[in-house]
Each structure stands twice: as C-alpha cells, then as structure tokens.
Protein backbone atom coordinates (compact mmCIF):
# COMPACT_ATOMS: atom_id res chain seq x y z
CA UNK A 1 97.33 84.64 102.73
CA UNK A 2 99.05 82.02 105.00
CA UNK A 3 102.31 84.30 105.46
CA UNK A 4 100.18 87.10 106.49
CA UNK A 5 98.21 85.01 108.83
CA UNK A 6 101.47 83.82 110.25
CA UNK A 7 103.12 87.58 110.41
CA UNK A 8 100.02 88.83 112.17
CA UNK A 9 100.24 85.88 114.96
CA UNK A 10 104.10 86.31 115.34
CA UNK A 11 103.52 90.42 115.82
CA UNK A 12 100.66 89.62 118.00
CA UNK A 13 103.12 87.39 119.99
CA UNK A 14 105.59 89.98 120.27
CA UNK A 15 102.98 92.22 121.46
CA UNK A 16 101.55 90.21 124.23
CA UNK A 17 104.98 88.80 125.37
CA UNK A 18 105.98 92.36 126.21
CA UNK A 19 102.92 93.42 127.70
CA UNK A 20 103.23 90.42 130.15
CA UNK A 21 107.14 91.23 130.79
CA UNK A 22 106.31 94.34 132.30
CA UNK A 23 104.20 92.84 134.83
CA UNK A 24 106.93 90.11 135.86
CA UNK A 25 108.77 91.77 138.93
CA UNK A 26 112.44 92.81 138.10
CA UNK A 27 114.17 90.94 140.68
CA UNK A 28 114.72 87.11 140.37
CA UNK A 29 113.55 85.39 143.59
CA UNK A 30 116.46 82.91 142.94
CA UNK A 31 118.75 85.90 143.26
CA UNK A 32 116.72 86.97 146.41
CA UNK A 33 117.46 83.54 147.59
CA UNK A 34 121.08 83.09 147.03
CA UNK A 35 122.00 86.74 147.98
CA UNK A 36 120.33 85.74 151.71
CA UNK A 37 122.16 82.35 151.60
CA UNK A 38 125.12 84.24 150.60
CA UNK A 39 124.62 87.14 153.35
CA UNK A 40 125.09 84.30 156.31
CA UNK A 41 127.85 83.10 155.21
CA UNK A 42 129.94 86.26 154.85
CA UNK A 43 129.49 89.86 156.03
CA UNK A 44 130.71 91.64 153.03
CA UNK A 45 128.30 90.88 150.32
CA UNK A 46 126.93 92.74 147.91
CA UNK A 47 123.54 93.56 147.62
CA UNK A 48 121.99 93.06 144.54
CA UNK A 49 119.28 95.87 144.98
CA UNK A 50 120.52 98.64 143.00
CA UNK A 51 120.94 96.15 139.59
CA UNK A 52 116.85 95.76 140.09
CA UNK A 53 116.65 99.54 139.95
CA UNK A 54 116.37 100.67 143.54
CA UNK A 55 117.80 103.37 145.28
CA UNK A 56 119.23 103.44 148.65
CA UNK A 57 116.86 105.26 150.96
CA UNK A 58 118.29 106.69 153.76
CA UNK A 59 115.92 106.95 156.87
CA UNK A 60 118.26 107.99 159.76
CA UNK A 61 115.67 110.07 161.45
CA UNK A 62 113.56 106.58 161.90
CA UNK A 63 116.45 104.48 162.28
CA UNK A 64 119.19 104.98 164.35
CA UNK A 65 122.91 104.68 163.54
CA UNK A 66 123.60 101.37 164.82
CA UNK A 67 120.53 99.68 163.36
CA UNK A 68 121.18 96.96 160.93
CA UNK A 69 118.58 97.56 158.71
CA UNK A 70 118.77 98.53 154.85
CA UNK A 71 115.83 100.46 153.11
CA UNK A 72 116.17 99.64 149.40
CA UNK A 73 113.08 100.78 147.28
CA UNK A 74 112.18 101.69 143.32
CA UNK A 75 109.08 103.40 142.39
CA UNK A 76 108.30 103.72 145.92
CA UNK A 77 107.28 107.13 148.42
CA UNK A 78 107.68 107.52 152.13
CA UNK A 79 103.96 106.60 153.94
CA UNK A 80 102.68 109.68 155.41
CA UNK A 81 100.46 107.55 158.27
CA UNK A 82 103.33 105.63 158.95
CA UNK A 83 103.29 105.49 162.99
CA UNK A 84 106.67 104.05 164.46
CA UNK A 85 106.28 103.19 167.47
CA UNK A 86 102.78 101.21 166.23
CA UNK A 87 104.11 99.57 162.95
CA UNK A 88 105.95 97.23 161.14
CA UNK A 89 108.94 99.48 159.25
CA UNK A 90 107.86 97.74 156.10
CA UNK A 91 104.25 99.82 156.39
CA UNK A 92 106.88 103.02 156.21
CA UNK A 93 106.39 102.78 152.11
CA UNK A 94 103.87 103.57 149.77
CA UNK A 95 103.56 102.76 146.10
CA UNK A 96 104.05 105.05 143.30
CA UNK A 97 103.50 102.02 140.79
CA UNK A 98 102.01 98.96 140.11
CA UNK A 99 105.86 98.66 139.64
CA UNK A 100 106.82 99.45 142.90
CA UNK A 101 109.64 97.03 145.30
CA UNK A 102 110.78 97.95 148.38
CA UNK A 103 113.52 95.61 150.23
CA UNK A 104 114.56 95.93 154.45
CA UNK A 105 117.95 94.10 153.95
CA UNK A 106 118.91 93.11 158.18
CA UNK A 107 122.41 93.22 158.65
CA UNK A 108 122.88 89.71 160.21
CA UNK A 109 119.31 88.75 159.61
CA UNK A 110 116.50 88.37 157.16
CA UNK A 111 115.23 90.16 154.21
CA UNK A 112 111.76 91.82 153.48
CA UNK A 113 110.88 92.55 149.94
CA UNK A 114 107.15 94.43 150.11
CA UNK A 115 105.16 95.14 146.87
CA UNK A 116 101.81 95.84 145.96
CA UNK A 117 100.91 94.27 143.40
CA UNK A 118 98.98 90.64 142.89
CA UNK A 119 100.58 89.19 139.84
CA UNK A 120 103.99 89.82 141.26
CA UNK A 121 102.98 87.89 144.33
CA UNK A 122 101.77 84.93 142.04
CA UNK A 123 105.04 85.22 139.82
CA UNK A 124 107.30 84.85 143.31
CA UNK A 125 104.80 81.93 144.61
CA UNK A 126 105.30 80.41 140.90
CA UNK A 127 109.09 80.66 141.07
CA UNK A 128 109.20 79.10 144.48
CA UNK A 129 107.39 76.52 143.66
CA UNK A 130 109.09 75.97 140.89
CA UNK A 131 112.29 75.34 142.63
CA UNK A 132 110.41 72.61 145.16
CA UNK A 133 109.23 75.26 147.82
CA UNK A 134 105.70 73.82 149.17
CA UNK A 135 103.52 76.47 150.62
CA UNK A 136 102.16 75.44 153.97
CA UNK A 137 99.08 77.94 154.13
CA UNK A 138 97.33 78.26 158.01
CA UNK A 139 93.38 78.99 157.31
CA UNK A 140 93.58 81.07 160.79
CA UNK A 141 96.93 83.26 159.22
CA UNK A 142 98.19 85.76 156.73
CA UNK A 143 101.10 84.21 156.90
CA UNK A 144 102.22 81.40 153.82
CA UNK A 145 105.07 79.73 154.78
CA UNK A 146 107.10 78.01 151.76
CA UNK A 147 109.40 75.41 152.70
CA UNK A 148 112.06 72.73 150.68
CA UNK A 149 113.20 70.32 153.01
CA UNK A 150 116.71 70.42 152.29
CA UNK A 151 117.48 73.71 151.67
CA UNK A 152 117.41 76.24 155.23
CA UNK A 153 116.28 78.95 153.75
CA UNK A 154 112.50 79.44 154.50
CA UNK A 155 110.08 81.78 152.82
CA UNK A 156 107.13 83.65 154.63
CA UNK A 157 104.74 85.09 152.72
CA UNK A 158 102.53 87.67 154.73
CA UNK A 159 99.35 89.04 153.04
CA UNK A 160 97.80 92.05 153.77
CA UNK A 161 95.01 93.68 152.12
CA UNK A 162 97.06 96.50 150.61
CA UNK A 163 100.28 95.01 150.24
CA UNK A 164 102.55 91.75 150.66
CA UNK A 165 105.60 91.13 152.11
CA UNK A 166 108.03 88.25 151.45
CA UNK A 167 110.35 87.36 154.39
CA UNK A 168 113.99 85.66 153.46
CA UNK A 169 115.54 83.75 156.50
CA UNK A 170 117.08 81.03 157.58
C-alpha cells in the first residue's frame, strides 16, 4: 500500500512539475543579462534569440535601413492598431500565446523583451531578485526599476494593462 502511495505522489510530481515548466518563460534572464553586458563591450555578438525559439522579423517598411533596431519574436503576430508615428514600436506585436516573447535588440543600446503574460513577469522579477536586483517601485509609475549596486546593468520593468515590457541597459 505504501509503494503505491509513494508511486502515485512521485507521478503526481512529475505531472505538476511539467505543467509548471511550461509556464516558466524560455529565455533565462541571466542570459538576457549577460548577452546586454556582452553587447557593450563588443559589436559582434551573437544574439541569443533564435536558441529561445524566435524568429527574426523583418519590418523594413516600419523601420528604415539604417535603424539599429532588431525585432525578434516567437508565438507572436504583427498589431493591426499599431499607429507609428503615436506608439512605442514594442505596441507593434500582438500575442498568439500565453507563450508569446517578443525582443527589440538596439544596436548600440538597450534591449526590450515584451510578453503578455503575468507569471512570466513574476518568474523574471523572481530571478532578478534572486541575483540581488532590488525593485525600487514609484506609487505614481508603471515603471519598476530593479537595481544591484555593483553591477551597471539596470532593469526597468514597465507595466501596462495588456502587456509588460522589460528594458536591459546600462
């Protein structure tokens, strides 16, 4: 009766371990933050986008040739309300999934990675804090800025109603 017992708890394990794997992000935030470190230190780095699954979306009728910016995105669609001129570029995506990542990689500058969904937004604010980030939250802002003291990387954390954003930059 005991092994039983114990075989039904293990499978259930199993189970529930997956089940919560699938709504961890696939991109390590450590990654994130040593691919940005990484990215001011040389110009010819590579990004690690595609290994999370992404696709290289190519916008040149929004961007123009010279701009620096990277559109990077998995499970995501193009916005159809999307207004230019009026917008943020990161508003130009729309999810497909509760799955969904999209990543602005500037040439020279910082890095955007946008998603959707809540528990991925708790898994990145676990992770930084994790590795000593404190968030400094402003009651008046959307805006949670994580900071370590000794590292120059910051973190900005911008929270919308329908999405979030996580800004990389030194």
């Amino acid at each position: 009766m005991k092994r039983i017992l114990l075989i039904c708890v293990l499978g259930m394990m199993a189970v529930w371990s997956c089940a919560q794997y699938g709504w961890h992000p696939r991109f390590s935030v450590l990654e994130l933050l040593q691919y940005q470190q990484r990215k001011g230190l040389s110009a010819h780095v590579q990004p690690p986008f595609g290994k999370y699954g992404g696709s290289r979306i190519r916008a040149s009728s929004l961007l123009p040739g010279n701009d620096p910016r990277q559109l990077w995105g998995r499970e995501v669609g193009r916005n159809d309300a999307f207004v230019p001129d009026k917008q943020p570029l990161y508003r130009i995506f729309r999810k497909k999934s509760d799955d969904s990542v999209a990543f602005i990689d500037t040439r020279g500058g910082s890095l955007q990675v946008v998603f959707w969904n809540k528990l991925i937004y708790r898994y990145c604010a676990s992770e930084l804090r994790r590795m000593g980030f404190v968030c400094l939250s402003n009651a008046q802002s959307n805006v949670l800025a994580f900071r370590k003291s000794d590292v120059s990387l910051k973190v900005d954390v911008i929270v919308w109603s329908d999405m979030y954003v996580m800004e990389i930059y030194t």
